[in-house]
C-alpha atoms as a PDB file:
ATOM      1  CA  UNK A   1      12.069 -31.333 -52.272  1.00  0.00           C
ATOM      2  CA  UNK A   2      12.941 -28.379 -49.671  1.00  0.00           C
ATOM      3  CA  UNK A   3      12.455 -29.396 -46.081  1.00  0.00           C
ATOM      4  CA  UNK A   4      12.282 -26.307 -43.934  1.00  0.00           C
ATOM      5  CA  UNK A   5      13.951 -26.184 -39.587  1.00  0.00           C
ATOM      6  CA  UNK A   6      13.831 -24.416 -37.204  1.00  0.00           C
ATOM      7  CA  UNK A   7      16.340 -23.951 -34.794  1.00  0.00           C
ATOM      8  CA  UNK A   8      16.154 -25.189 -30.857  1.00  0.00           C
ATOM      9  CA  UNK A   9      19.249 -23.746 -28.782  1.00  0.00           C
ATOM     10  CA  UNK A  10      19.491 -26.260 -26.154  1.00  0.00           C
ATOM     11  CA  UNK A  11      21.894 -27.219 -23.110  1.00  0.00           C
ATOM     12  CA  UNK A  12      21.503 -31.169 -23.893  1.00  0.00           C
ATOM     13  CA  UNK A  13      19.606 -33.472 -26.485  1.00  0.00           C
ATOM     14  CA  UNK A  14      16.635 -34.342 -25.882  1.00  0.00           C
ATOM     15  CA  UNK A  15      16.065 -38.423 -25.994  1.00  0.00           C
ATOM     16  CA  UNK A  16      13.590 -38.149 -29.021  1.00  0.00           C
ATOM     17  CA  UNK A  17      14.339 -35.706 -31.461  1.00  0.00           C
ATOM     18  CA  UNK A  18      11.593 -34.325 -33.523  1.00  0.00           C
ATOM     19  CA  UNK A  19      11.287 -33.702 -37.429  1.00  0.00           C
ATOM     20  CA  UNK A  20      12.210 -30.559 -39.250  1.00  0.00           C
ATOM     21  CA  UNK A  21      14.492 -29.419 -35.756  1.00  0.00           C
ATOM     22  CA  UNK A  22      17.413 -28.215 -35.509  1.00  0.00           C
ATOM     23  CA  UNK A  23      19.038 -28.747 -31.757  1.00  0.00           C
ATOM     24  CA  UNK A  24      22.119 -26.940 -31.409  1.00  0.00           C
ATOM     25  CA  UNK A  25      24.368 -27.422 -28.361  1.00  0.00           C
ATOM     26  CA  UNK A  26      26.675 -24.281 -27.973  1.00  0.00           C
ATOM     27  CA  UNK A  27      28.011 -26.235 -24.865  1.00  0.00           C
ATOM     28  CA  UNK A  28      28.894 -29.121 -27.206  1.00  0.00           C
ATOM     29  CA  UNK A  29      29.534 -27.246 -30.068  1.00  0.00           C
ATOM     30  CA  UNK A  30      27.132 -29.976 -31.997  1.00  0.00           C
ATOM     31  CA  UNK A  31      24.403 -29.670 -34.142  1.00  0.00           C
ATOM     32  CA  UNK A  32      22.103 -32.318 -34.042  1.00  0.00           C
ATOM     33  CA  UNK A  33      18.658 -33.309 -36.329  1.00  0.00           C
ATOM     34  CA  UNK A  34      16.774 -36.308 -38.094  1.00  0.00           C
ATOM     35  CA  UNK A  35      17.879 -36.604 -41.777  1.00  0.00           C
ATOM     36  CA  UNK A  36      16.270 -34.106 -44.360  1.00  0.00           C
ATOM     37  CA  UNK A  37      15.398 -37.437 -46.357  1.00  0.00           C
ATOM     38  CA  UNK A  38      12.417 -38.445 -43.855  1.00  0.00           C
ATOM     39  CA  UNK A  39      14.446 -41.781 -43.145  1.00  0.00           C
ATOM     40  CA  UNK A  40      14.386 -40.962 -39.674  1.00  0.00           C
ATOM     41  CA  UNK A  41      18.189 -41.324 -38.953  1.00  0.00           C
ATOM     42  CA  UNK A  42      19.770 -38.796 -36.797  1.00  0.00           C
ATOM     43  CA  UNK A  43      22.539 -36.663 -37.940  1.00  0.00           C
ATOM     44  CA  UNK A  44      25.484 -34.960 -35.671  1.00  0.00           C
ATOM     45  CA  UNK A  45      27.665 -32.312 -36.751  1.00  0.00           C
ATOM     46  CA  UNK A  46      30.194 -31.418 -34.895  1.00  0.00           C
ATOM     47  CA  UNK A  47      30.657 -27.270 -34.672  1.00  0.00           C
ATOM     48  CA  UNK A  48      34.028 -26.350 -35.329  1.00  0.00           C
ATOM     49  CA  UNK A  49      36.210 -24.086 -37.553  1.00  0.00           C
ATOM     50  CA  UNK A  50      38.027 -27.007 -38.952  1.00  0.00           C
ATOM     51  CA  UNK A  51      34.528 -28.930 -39.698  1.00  0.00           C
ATOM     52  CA  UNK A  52      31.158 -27.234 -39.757  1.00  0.00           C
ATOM     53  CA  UNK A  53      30.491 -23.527 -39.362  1.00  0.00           C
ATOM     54  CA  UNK A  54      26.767 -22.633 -38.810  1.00  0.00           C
ATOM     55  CA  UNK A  55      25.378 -19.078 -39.314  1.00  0.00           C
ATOM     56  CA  UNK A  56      22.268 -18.087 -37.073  1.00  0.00           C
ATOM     57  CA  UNK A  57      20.346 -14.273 -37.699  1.00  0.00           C
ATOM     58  CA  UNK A  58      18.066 -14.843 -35.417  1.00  0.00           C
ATOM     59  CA  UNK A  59      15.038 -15.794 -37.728  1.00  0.00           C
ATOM     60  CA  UNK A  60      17.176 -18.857 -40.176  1.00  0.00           C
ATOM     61  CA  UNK A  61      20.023 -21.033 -39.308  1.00  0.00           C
ATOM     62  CA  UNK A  62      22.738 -22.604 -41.928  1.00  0.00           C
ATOM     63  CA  UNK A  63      25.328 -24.796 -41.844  1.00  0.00           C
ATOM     64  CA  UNK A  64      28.266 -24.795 -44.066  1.00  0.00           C
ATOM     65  CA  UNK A  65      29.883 -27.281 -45.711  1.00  0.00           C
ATOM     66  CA  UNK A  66      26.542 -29.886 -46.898  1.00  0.00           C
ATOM     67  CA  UNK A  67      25.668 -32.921 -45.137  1.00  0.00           C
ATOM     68  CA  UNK A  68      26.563 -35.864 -46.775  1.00  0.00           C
ATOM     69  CA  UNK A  69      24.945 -38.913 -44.997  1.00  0.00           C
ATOM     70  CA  UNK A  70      27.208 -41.102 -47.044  1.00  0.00           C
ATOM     71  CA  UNK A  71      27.006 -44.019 -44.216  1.00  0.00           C
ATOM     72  CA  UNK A  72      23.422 -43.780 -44.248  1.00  0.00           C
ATOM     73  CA  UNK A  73      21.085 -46.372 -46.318  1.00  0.00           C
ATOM     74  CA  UNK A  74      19.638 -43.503 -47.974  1.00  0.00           C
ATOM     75  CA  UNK A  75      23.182 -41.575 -48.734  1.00  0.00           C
ATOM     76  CA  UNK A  76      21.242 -38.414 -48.733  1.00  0.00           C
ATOM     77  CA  UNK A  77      23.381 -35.047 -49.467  1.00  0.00           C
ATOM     78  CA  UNK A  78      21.685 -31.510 -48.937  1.00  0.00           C
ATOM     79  CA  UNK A  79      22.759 -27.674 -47.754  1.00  0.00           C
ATOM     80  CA  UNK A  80      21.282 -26.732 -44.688  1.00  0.00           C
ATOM     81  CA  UNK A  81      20.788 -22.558 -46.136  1.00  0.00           C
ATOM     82  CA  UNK A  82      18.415 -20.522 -44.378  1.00  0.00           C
ATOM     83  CA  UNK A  83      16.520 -22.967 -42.562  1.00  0.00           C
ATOM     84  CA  UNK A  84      16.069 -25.187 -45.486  1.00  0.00           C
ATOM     85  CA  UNK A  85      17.654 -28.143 -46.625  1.00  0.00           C
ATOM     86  CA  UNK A  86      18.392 -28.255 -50.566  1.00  0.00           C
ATOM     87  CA  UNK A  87      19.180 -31.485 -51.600  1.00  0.00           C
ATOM     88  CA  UNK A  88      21.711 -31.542 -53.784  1.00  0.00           C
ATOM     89  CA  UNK A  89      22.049 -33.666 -57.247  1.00  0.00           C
ATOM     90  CA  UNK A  90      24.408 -36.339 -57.166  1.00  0.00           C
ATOM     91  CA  UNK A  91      23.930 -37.999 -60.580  1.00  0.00           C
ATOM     92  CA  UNK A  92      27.499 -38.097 -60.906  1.00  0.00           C
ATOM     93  CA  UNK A  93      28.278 -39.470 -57.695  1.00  0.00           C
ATOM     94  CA  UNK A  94      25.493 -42.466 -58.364  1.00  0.00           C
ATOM     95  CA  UNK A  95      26.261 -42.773 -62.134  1.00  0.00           C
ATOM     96  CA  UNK A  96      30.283 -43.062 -60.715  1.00  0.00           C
ATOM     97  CA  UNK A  97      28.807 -45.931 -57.947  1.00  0.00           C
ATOM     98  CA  UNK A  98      27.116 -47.761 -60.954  1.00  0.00           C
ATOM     99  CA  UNK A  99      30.419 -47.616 -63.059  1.00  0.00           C
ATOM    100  CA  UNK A 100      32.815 -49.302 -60.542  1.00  0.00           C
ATOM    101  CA  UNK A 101      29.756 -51.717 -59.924  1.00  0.00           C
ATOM    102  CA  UNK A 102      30.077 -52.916 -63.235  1.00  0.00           C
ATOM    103  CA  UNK A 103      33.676 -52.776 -63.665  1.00  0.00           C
ATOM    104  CA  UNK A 104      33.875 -55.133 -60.604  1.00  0.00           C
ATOM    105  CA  UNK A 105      31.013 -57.558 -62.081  1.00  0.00           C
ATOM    106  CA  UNK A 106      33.234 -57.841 -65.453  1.00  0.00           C
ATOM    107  CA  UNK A 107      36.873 -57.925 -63.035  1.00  0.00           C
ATOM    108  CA  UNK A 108      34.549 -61.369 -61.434  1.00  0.00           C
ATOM    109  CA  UNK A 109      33.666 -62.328 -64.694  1.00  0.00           C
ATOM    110  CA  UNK A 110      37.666 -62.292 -65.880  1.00  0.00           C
ATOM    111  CA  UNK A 111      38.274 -64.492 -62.983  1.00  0.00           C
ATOM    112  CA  UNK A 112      35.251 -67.305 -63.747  1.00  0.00           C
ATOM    113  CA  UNK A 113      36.013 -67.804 -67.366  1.00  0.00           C
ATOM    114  CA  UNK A 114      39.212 -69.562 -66.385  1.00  0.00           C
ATOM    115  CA  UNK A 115      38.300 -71.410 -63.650  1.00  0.00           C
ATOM    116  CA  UNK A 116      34.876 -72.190 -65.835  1.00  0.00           C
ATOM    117  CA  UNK A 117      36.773 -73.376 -68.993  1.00  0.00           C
ATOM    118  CA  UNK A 118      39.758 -75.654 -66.463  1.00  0.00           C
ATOM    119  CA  UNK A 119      36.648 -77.175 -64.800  1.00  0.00           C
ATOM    120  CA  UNK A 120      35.374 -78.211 -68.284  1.00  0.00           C
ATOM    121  CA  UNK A 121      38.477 -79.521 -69.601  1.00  0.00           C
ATOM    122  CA  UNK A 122      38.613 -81.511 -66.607  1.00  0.00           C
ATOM    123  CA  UNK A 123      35.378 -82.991 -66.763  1.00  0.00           C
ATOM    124  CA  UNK A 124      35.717 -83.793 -70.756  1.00  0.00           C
ATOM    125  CA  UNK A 125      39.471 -85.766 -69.537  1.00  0.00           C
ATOM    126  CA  UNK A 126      37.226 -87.497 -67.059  1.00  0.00           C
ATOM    127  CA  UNK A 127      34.412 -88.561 -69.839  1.00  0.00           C
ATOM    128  CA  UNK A 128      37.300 -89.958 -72.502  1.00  0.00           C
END
């Protein structure tokens, strides 16, 4: 899925933003637009040589590095290149999310089977 912007130089941010815009504040040195996703959230990035660089020819815009909404429900990563956003495949990132899932489930289960088997002892002691 490629979700195309355009950019909108503007002094301040408007109160509603709208889909598939890019605001840029060169007074704030922020760029500012609703998550490629469609989720609706609204993403900052703050302009700066130590964070995001963007790149603006007068027809496309880009921002480098990606956008990682990692604190978003939908944890949606993309590049912003040439007015588009390309998502970007994190299979490894989910498949590494699903792996120290289930290494915490069986750390849980490590800690029940004791407990489980003292609180059956106990009961059998109570039943003799």
């Amino acid at each position: 899925m490629n979700k195309t912007f355009t950019a909108q130089f503007v002094e301040t941010f408007p109160d509603e933003l709208e889909n598939g815009i890019l605001y840029v504040s060169l007074t704030f040195n922020t760029a500012v637009h609703l998550c490629a996703c469609g989720c609706g959230m609204q993403t900052v990035t703050k302009l700066s040589p130590k964070e995001w660089c963007m790149t603006y020819n007068g027809a496309t815009i880009s921002l480098y590095p990606s956008i990682g909404n990692w604190g978003f429900k939908c944890r949606s990563h993309y590049w912003l290149k040439d007015s588009k956003a390309i998502f970007i495949d994190d299979r490894r990132k989910n498949s590494r999310i699903k792996l120290k899932s289930e290494r915490e489930k069986k750390k849980q289960k490590k800690k029940l089977i004791p407990l489980i088997k003292e609180f059956i002892t106990k009961k059998k002691k109570r039943w003799q």
